[in-house]
C-alpha atoms as a PDB file:
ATOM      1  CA  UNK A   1     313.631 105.186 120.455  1.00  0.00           C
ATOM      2  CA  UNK A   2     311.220 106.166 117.593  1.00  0.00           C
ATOM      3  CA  UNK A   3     307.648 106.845 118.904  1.00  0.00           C
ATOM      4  CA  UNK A   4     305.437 104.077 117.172  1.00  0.00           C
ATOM      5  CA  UNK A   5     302.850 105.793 114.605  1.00  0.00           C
ATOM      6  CA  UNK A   6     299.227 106.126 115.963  1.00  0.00           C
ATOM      7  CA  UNK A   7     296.679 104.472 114.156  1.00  0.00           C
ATOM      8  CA  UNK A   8     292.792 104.759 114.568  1.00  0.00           C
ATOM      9  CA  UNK A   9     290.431 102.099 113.416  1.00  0.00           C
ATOM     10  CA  UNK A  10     287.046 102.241 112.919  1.00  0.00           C
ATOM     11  CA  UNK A  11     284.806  99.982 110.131  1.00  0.00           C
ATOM     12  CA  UNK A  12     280.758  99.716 109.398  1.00  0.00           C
ATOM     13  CA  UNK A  13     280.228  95.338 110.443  1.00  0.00           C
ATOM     14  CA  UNK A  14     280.387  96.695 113.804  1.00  0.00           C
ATOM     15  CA  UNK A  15     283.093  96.172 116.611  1.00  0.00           C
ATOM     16  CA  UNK A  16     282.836  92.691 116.868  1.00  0.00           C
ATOM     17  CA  UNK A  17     283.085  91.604 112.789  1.00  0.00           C
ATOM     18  CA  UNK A  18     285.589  89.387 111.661  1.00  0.00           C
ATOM     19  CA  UNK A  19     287.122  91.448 109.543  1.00  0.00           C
ATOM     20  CA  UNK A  20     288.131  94.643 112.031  1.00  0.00           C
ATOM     21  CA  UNK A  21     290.020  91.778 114.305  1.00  0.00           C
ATOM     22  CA  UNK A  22     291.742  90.963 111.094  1.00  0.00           C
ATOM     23  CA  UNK A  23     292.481  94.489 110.322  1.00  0.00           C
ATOM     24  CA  UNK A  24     293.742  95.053 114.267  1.00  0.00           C
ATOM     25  CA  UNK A  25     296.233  91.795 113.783  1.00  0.00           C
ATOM     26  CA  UNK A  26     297.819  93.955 111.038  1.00  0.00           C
ATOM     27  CA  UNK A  27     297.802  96.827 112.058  1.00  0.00           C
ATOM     28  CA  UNK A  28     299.313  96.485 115.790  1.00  0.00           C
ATOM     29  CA  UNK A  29     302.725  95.256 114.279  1.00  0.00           C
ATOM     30  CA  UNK A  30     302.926  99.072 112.588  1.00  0.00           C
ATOM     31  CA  UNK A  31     301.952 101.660 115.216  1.00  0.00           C
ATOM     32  CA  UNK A  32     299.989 101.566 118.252  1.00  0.00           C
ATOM     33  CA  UNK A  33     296.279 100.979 117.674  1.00  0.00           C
ATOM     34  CA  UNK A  34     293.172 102.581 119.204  1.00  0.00           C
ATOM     35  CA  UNK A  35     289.681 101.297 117.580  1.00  0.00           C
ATOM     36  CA  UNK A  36     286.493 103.577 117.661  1.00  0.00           C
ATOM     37  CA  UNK A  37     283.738 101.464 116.153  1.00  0.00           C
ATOM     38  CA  UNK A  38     280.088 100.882 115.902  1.00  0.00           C
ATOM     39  CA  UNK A  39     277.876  98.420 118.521  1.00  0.00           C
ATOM     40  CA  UNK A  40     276.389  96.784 115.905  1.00  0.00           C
ATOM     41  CA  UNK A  41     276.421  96.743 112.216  1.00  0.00           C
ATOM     42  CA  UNK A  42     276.332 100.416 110.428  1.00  0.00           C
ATOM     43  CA  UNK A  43     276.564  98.790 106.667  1.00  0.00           C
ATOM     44  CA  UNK A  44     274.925 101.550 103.851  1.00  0.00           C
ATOM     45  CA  UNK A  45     274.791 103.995 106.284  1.00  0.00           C
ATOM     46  CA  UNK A  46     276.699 106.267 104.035  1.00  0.00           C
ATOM     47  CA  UNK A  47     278.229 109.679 105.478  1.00  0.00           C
ATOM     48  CA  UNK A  48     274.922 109.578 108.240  1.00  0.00           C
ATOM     49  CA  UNK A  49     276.017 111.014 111.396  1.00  0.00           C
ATOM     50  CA  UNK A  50     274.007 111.051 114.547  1.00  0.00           C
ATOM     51  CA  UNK A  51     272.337 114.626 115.124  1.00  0.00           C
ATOM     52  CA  UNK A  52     269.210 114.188 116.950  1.00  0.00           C
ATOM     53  CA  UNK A  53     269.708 111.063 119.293  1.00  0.00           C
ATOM     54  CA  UNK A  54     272.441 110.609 122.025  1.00  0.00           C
ATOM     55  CA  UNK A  55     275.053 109.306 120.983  1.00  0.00           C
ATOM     56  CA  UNK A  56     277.125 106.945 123.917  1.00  0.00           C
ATOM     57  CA  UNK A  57     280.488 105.146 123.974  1.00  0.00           C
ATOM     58  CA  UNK A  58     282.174 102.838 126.547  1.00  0.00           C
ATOM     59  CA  UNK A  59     285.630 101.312 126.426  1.00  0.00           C
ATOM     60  CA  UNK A  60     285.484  97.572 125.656  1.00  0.00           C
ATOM     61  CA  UNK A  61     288.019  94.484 126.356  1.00  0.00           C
ATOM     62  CA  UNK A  62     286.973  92.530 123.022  1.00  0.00           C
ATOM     63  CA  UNK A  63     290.612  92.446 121.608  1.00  0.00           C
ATOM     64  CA  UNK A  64     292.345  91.864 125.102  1.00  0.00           C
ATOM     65  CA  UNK A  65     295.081  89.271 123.320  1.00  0.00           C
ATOM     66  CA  UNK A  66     295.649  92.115 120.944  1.00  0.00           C
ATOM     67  CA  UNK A  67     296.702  95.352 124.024  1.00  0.00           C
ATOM     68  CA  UNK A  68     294.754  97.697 121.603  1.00  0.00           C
ATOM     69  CA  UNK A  69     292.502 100.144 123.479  1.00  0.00           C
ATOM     70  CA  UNK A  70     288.939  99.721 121.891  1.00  0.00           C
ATOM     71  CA  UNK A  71     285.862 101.744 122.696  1.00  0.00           C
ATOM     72  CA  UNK A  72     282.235 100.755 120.927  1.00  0.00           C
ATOM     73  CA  UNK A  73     279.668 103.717 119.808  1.00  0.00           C
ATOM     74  CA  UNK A  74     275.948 103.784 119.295  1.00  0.00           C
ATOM     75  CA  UNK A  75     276.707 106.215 116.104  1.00  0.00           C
ATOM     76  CA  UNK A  76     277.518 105.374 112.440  1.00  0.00           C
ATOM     77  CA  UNK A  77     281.351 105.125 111.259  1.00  0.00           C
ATOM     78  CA  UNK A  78     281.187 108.499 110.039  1.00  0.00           C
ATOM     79  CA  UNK A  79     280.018 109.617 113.969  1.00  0.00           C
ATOM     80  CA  UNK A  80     283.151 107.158 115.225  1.00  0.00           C
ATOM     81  CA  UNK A  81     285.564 108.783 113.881  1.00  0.00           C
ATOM     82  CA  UNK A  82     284.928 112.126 115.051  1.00  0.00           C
ATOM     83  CA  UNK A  83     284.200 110.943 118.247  1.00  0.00           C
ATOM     84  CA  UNK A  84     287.757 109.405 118.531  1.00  0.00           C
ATOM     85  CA  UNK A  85     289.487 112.573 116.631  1.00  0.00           C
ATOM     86  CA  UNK A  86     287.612 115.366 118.903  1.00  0.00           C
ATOM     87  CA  UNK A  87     286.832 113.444 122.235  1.00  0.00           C
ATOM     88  CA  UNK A  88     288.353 110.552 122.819  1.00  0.00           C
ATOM     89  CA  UNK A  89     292.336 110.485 121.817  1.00  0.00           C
ATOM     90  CA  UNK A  90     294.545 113.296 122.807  1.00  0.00           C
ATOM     91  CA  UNK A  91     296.802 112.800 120.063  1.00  0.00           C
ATOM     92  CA  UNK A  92     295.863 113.271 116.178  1.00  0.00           C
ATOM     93  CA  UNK A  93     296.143 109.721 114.495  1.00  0.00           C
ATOM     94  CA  UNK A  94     299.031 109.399 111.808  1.00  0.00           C
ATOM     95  CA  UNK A  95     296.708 106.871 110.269  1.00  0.00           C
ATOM     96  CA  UNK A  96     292.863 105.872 109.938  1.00  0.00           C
ATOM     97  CA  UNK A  97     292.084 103.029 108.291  1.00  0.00           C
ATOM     98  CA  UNK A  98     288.562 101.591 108.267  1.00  0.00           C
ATOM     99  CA  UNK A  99     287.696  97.603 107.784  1.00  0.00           C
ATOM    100  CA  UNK A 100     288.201  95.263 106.631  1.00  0.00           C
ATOM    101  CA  UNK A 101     284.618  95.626 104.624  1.00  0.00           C
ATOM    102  CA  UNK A 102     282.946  92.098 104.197  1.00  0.00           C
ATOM    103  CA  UNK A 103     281.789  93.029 100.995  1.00  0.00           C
ATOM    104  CA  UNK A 104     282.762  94.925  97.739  1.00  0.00           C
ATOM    105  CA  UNK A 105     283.508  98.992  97.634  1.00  0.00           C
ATOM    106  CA  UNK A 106     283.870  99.305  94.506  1.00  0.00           C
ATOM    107  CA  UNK A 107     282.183 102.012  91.684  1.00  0.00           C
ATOM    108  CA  UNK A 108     279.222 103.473  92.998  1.00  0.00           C
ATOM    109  CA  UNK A 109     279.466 101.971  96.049  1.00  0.00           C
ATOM    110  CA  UNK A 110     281.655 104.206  97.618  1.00  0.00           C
ATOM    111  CA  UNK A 111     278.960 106.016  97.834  1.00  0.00           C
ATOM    112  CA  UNK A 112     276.534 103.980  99.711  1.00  0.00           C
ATOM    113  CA  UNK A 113     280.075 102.379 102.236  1.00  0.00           C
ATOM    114  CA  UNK A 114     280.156 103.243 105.971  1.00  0.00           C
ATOM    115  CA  UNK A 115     283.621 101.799 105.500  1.00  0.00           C
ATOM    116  CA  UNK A 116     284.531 104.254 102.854  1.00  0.00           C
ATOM    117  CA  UNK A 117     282.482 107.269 104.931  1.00  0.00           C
ATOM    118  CA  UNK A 118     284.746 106.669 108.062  1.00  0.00           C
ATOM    119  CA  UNK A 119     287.906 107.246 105.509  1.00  0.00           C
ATOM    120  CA  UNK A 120     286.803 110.038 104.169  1.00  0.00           C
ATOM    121  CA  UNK A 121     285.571 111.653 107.455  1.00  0.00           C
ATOM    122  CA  UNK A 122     289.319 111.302 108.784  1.00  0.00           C
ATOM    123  CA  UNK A 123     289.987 112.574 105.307  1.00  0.00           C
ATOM    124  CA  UNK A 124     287.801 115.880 105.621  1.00  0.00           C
ATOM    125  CA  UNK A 125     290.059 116.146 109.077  1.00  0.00           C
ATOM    126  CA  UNK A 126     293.347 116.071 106.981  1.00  0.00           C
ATOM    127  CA  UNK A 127     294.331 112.827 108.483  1.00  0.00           C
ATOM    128  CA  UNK A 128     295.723 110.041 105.935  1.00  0.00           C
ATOM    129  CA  UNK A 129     293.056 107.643 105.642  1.00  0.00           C
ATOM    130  CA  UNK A 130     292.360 104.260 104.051  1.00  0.00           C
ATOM    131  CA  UNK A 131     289.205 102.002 103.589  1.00  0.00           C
ATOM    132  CA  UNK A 132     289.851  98.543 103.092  1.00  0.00           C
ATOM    133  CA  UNK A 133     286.980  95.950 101.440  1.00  0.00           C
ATOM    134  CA  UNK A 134     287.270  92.452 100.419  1.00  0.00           C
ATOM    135  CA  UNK A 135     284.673  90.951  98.296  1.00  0.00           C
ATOM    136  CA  UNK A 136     282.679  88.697 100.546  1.00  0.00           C
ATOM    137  CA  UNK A 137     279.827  89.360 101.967  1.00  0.00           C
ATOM    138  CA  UNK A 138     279.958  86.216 104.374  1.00  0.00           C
ATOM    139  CA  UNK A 139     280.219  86.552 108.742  1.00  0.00           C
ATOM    140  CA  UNK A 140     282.887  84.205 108.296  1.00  0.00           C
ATOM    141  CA  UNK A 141     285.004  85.779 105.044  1.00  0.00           C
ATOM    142  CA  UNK A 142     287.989  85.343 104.842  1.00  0.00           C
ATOM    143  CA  UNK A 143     290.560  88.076 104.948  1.00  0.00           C
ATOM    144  CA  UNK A 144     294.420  86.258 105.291  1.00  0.00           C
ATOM    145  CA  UNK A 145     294.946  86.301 101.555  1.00  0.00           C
ATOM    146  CA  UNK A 146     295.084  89.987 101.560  1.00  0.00           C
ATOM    147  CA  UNK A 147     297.213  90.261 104.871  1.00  0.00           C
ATOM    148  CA  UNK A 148     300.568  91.486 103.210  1.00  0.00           C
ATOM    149  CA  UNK A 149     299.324  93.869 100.826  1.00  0.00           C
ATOM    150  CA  UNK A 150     297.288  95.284 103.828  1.00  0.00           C
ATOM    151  CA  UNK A 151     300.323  95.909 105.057  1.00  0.00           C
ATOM    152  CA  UNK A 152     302.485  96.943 102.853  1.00  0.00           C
ATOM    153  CA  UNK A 153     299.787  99.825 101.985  1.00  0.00           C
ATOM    154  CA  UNK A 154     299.034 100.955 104.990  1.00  0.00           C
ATOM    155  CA  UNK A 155     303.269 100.993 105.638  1.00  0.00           C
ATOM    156  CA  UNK A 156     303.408 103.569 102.314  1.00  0.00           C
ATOM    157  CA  UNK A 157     300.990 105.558 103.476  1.00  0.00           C
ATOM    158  CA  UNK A 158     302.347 106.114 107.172  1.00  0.00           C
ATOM    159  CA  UNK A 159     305.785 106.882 105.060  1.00  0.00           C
ATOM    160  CA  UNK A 160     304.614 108.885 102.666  1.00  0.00           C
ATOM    161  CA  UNK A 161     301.198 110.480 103.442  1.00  0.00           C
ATOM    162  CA  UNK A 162     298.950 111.548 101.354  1.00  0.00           C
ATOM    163  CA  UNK A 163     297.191 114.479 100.013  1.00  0.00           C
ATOM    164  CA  UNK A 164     294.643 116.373 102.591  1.00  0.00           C
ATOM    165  CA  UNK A 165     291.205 115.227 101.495  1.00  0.00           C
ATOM    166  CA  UNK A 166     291.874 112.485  99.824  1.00  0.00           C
ATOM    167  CA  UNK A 167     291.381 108.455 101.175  1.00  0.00           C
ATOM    168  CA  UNK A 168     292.556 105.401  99.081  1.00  0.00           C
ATOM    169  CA  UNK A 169     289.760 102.808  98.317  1.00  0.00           C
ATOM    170  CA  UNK A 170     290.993  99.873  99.005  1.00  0.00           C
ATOM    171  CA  UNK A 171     289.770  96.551  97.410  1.00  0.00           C
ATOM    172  CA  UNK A 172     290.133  92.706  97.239  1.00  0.00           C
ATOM    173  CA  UNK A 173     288.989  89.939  95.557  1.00  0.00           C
ATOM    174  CA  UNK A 174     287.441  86.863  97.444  1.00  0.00           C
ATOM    175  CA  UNK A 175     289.785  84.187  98.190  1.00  0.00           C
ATOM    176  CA  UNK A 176     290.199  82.066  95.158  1.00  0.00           C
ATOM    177  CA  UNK A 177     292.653  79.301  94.302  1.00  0.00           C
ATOM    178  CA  UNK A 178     295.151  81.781  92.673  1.00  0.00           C
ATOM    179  CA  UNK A 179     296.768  84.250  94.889  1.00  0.00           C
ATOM    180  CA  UNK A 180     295.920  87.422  94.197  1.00  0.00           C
ATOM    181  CA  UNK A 181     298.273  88.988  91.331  1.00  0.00           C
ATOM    182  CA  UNK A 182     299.179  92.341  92.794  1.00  0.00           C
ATOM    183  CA  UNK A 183     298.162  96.391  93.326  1.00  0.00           C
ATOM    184  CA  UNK A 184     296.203  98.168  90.456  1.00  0.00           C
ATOM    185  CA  UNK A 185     295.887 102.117  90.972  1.00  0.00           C
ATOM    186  CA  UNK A 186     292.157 102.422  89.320  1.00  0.00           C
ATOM    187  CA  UNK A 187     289.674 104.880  88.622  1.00  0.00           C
ATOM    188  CA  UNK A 188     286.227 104.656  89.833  1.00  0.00           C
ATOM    189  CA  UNK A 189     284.407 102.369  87.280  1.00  0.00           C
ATOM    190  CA  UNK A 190     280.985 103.487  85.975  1.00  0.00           C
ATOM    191  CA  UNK A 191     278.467 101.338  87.411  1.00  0.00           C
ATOM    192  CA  UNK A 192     275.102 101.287  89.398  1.00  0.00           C
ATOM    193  CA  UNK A 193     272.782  98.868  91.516  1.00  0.00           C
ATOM    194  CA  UNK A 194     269.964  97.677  89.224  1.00  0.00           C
ATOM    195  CA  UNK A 195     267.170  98.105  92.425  1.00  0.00           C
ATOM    196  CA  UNK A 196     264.113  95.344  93.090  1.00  0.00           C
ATOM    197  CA  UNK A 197     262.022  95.438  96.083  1.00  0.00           C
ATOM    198  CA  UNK A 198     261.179  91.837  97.117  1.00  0.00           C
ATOM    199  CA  UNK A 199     257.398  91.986  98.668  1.00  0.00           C
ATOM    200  CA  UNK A 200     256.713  89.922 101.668  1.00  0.00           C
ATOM    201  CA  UNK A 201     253.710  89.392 104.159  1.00  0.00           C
ATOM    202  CA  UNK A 202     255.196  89.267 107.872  1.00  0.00           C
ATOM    203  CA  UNK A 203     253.334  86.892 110.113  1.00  0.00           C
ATOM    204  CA  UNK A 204     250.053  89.113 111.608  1.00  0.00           C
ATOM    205  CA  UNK A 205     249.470  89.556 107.345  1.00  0.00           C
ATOM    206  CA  UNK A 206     251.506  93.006 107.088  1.00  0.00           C
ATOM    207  CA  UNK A 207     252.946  93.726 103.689  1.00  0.00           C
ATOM    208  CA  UNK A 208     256.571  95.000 104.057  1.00  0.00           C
ATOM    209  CA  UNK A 209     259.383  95.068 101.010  1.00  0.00           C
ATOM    210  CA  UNK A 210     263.321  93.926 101.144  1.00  0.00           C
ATOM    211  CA  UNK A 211     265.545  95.872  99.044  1.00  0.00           C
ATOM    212  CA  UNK A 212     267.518  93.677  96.721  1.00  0.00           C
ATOM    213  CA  UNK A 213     269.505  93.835  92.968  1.00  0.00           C
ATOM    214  CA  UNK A 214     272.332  93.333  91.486  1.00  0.00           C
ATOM    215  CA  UNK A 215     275.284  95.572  90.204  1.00  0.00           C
ATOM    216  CA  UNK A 216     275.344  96.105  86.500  1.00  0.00           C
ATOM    217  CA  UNK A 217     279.063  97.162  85.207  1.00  0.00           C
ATOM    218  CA  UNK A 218     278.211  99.860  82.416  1.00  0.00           C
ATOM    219  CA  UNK A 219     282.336 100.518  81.770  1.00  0.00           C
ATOM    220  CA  UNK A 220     284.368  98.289  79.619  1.00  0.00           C
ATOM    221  CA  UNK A 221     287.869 100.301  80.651  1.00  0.00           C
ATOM    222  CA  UNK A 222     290.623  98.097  82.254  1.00  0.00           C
ATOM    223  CA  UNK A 223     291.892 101.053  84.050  1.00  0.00           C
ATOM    224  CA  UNK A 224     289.129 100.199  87.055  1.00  0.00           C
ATOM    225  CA  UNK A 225     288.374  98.917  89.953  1.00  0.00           C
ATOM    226  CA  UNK A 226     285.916  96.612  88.816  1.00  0.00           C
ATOM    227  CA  UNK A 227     288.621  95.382  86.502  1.00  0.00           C
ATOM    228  CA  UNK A 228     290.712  94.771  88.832  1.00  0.00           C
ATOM    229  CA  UNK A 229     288.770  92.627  91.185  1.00  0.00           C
ATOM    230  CA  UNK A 230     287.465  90.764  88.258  1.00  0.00           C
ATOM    231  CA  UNK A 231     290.809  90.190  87.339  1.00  0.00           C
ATOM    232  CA  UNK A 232     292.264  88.913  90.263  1.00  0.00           C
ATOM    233  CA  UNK A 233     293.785  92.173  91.437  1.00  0.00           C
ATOM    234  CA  UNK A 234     293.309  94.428  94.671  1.00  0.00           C
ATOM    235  CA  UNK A 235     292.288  97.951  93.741  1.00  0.00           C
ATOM    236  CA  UNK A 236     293.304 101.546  94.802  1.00  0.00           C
ATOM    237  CA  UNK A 237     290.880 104.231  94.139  1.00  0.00           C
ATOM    238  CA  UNK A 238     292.495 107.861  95.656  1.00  0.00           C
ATOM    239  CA  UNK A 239     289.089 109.041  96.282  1.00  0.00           C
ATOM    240  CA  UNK A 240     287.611 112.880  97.640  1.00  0.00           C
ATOM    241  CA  UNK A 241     285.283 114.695  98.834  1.00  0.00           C
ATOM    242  CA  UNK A 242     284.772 116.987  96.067  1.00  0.00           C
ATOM    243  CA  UNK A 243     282.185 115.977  94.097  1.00  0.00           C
ATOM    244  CA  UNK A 244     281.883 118.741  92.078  1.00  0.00           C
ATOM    245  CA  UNK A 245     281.580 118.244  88.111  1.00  0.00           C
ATOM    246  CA  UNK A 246     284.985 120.498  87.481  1.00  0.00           C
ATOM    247  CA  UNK A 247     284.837 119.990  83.462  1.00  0.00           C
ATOM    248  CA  UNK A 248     280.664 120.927  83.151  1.00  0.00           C
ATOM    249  CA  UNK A 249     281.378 123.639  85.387  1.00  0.00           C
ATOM    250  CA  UNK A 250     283.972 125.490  83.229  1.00  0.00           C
ATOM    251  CA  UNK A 251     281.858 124.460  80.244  1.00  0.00           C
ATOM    252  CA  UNK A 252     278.730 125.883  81.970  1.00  0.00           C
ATOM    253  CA  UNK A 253     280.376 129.144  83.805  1.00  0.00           C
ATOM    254  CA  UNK A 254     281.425 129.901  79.736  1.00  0.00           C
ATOM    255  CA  UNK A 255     277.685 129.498  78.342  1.00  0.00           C
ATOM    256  CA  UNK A 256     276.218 131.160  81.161  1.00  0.00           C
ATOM    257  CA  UNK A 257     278.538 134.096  81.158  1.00  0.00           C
ATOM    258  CA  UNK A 258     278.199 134.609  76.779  1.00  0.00           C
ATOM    259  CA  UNK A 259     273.772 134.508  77.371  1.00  0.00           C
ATOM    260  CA  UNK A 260     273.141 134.346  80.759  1.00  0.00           C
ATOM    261  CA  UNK A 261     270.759 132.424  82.305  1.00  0.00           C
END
């Protein structure tokens, strides 16, 4: 018989979210599933990792109807999944996907994701990797709309593979009352959060400030993810590491190298 594919999951709503029980119902029917995931909710963590604290993990029954093995960390998703890659499985994964995000990952938030930082830490390990978001930020969201192209994504990738250092970003509109159309492949749309700090008293007088906003959408191309969602379309964004600005760096190398600096 074929040995089933290992898959790792991790995510940034914490072990217990809706959304990675969704992603474990999916996943078990393609491989055999281990999930590495935070206590409690790591959301804009980023790539943090935990340097100067202990970081602790136990083995938890939480998905007992599911026979996955589970274990729950005090660290971010970026610490989870090398924990699981360097300490706790003996095998490499043939898969990590992270998930399913209850909320958008779109544009510049890829940057801020724990979901997308777990991806792309299994990613800087050479390990296929995918983060999946859907956008709705609710405890409750719902996630069964996207359940076959889940699926059928995470099936390519275990067949195919994918470059070393690169993840897909993976994301879905909210449940609507049309199903959702298909599978763009996107860029990165150009976007940012538009910042406010809402000012509030606590109850012994104390001032303290909430961070809030709203994204503003500064690209009109149809080639993105933003697009995509707003169109009633599920988005891949084959994202890296490498942040470097290749084109300014030839075009700077060439001025630098006819006057110097």
């Amino acid at each position: 018989m074929k040995k089933r594919p290992l898959i790792l999951i991790a995510n940034d709503d914490g072990i217990t979210s809706k959304g990675i029980k969704f992603l474990v119902s999916v996943m078990k029917e393609l491989g055999d599933v281990v999930v590495v995931a935070p206590d409690s909710p790591q959301s804009g963590q980023g790539h943090a990792i935990t340097i100067e604290d202990p970081l602790r993990y136990h083995s938890s029954d939480i998905f007992p109807e599911e026979n996955v093995s589970a274990y729950q960390c005090s660290g971010t998703p970026a610490d989870c999944v090398k924990l699981a890659k360097n300490h706790i499985l003996e095998t490499l994964p043939d898969l990590v996907v992270s998930g399913v995000n209850h909320g958008s990952n779109t544009s510049v938030s890829v940057l801020y994701s724990g979901t997308m930082s777990a991806a792309l830490e299994a990613a800087i390990e050479g390990l296929p990797s995918i983060g999946f978001s859907v956008c709705d930020y609710g405890f409750d969201a719902e996630f069964e709309h996207t359940r076959s192209f889940v699926k059928q994504i995470a099936e390519k990738v275990l067949k195919e593979g994918m470059p070393k250092g690169v993840a897909w970003n993976v994301n879905f509109p909210k449940i609507g009352t049309e199903p959702i159309k298909g599978l763009k492949v996107c860029r990165q749309a150009d976007g940012k959060w538009q910042e406010q700090f809402d000012e509030r008293v606590n109850p012994v007088g104390k001032k303290y400030l909430w961070l809030t906003g709203k994204f503003v959408n500064r690209d009109t191309g149809s080639d993105t993810d933003e697009w995509a969602i707003n169109n009633n379309y599920g988005s891949i964004v084959p994202t890296q590491i490498d942040m470097t600005a290749h084109e300014y760096r030839l075009k700077l190398a060439e001025k630098v190298a006819e006057e110097g600096f």
